[in-house]
C-alpha atoms as a PDB file:
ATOM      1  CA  UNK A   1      96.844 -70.495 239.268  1.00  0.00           C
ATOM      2  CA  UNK A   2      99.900 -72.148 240.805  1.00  0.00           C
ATOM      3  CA  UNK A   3     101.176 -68.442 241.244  1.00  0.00           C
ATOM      4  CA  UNK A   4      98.352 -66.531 243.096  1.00  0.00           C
ATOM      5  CA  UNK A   5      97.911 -69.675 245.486  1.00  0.00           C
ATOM      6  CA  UNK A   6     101.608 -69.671 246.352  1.00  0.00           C
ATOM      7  CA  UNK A   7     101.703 -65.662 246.512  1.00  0.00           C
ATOM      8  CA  UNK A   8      98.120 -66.077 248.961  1.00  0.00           C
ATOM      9  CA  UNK A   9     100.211 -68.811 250.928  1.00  0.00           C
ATOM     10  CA  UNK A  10     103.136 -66.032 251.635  1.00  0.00           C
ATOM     11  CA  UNK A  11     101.258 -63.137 252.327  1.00  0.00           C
ATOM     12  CA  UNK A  12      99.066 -65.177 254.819  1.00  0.00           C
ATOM     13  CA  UNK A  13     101.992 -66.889 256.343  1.00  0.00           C
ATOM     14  CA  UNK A  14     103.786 -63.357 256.705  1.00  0.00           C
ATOM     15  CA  UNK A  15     100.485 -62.197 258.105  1.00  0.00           C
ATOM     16  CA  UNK A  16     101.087 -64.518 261.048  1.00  0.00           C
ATOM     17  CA  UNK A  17     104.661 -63.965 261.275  1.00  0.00           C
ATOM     18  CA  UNK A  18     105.377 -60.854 261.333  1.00  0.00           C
ATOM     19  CA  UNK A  19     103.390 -59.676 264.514  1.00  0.00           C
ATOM     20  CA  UNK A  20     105.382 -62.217 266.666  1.00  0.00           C
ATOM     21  CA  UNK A  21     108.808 -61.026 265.473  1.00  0.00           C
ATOM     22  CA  UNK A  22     107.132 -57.030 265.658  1.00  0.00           C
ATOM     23  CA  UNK A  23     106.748 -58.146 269.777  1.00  0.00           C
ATOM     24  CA  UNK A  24     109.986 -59.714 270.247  1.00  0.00           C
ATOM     25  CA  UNK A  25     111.624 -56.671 268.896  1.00  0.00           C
ATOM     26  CA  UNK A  26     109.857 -54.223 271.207  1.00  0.00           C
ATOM     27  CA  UNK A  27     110.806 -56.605 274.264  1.00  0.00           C
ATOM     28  CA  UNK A  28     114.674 -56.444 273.299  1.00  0.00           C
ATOM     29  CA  UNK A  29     114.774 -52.563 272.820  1.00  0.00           C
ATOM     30  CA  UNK A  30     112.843 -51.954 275.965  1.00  0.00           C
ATOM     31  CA  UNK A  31     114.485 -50.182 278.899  1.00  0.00           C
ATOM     32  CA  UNK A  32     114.252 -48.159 281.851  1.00  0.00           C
ATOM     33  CA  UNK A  33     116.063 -46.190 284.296  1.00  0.00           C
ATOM     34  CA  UNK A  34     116.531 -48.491 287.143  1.00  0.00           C
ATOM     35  CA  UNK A  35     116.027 -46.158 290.498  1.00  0.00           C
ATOM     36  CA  UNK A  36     119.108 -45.126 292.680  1.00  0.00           C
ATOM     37  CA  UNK A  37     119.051 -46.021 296.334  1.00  0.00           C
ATOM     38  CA  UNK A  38     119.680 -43.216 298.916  1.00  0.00           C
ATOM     39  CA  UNK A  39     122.859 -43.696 299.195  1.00  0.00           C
ATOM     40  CA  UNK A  40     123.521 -43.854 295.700  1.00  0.00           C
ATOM     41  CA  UNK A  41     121.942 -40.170 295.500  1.00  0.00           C
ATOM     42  CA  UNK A  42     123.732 -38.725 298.692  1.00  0.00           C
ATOM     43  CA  UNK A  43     126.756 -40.903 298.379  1.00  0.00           C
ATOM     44  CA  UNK A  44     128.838 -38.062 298.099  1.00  0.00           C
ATOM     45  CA  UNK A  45     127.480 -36.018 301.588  1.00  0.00           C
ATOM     46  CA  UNK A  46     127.854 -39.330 303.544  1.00  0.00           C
ATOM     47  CA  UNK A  47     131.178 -39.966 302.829  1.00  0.00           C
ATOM     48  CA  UNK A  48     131.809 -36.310 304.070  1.00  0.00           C
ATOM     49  CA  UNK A  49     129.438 -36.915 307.066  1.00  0.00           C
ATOM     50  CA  UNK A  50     131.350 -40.116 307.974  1.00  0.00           C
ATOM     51  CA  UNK A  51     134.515 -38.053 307.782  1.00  0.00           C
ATOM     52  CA  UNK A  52     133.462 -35.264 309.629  1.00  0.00           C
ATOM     53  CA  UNK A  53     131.958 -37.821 312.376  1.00  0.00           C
ATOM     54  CA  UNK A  54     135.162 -40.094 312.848  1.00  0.00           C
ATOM     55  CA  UNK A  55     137.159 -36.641 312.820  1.00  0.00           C
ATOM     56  CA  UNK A  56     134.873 -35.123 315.661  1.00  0.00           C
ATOM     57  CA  UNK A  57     135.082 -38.450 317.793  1.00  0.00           C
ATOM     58  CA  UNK A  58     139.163 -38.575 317.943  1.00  0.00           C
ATOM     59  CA  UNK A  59     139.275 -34.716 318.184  1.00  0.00           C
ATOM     60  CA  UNK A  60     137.056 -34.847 321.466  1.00  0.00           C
ATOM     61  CA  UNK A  61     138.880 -38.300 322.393  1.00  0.00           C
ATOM     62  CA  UNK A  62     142.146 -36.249 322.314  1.00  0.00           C
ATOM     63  CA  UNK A  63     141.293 -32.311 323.072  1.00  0.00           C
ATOM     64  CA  UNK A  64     137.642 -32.100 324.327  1.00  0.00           C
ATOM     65  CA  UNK A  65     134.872 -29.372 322.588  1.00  0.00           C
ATOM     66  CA  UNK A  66     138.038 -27.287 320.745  1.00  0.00           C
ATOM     67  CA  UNK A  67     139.405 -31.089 319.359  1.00  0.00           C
ATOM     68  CA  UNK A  68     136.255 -32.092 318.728  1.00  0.00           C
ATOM     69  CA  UNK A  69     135.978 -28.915 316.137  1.00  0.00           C
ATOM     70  CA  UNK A  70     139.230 -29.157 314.693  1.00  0.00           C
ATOM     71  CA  UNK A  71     138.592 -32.830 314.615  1.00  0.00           C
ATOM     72  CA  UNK A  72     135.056 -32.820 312.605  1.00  0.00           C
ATOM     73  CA  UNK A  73     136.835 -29.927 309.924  1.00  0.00           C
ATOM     74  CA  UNK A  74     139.551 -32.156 309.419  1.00  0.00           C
ATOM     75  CA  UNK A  75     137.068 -34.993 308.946  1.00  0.00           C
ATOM     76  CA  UNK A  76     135.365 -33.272 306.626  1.00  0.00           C
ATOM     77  CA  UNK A  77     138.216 -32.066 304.723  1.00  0.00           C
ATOM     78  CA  UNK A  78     139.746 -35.672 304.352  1.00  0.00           C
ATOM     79  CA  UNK A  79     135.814 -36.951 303.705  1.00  0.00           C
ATOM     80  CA  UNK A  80     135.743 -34.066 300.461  1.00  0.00           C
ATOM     81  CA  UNK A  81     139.358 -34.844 299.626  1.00  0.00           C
ATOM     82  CA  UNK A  82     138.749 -38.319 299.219  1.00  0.00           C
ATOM     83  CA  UNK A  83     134.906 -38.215 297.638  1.00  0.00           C
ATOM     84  CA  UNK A  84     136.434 -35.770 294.762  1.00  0.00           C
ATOM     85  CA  UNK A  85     140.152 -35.443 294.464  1.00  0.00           C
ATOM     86  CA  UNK A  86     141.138 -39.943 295.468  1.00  0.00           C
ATOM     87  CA  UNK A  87     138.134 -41.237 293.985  1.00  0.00           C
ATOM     88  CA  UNK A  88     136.442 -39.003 291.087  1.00  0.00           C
ATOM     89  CA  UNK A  89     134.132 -41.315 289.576  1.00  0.00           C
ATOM     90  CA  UNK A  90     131.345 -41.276 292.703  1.00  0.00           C
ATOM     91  CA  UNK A  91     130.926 -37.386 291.920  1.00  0.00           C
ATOM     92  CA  UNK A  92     129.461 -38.132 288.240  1.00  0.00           C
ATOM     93  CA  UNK A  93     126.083 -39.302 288.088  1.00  0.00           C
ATOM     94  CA  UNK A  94     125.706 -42.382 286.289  1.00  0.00           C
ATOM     95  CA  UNK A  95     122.154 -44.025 285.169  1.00  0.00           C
ATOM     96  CA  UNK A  96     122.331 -48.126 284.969  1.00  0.00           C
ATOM     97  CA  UNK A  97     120.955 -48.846 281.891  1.00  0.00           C
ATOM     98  CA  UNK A  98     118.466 -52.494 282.799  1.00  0.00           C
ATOM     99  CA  UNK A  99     117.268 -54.346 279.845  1.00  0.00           C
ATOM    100  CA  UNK A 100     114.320 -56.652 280.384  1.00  0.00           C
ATOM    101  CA  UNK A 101     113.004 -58.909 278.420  1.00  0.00           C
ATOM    102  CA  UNK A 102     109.158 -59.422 278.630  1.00  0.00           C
END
């Protein structure tokens, strides 16, 4: 008798149990892709852009419309030269891996 009450006792008490841990599992392995700003997704063409635009400024500063061209291409070949030849890692896209708990 002792042995069917005390196997009732554990099978009721794991009843109870085990849906709690079950939850806390789910709430540890949970995850999502946390969403990249817009600059995070067009980092890469800004930089460029930024290059181009300082480039353009000096070149008209310093030779009007034909500095201004030579100026923005120059820009924009410093702008690509740094974005993928100085500093690599910005061209691969990387997900950030958030874990919540709930």
């Amino acid at each position: 008798m002792k042995k069917i009450l005390a196997t009732f006792l554990m099978v009721a008490m794991m009843a109870i149990v085990i849906p709690f841990t079950a939850e806390t599992a789910n709430a540890q392995t949970r995850r999502y892709y946390k969403p990249r700003s817009t600059y995070q997704k067009h980092k890469n063409k800004i930089d460029i852009g930024v290059g181009a635009g300082a480039g353009a400024l000096i070149g008209a500063l310093l030779g009007g419309k034909r500095g201004a061209l030579i100026g923005a291409a120059a820009g924009a070949g410093g702008g690509a030269l740094y974005t993928w030849v100085i500093n690599p890692k910005t061209k691969k896209r990387q997900r950030v891996r958030v874990y919540r708990r709930y």
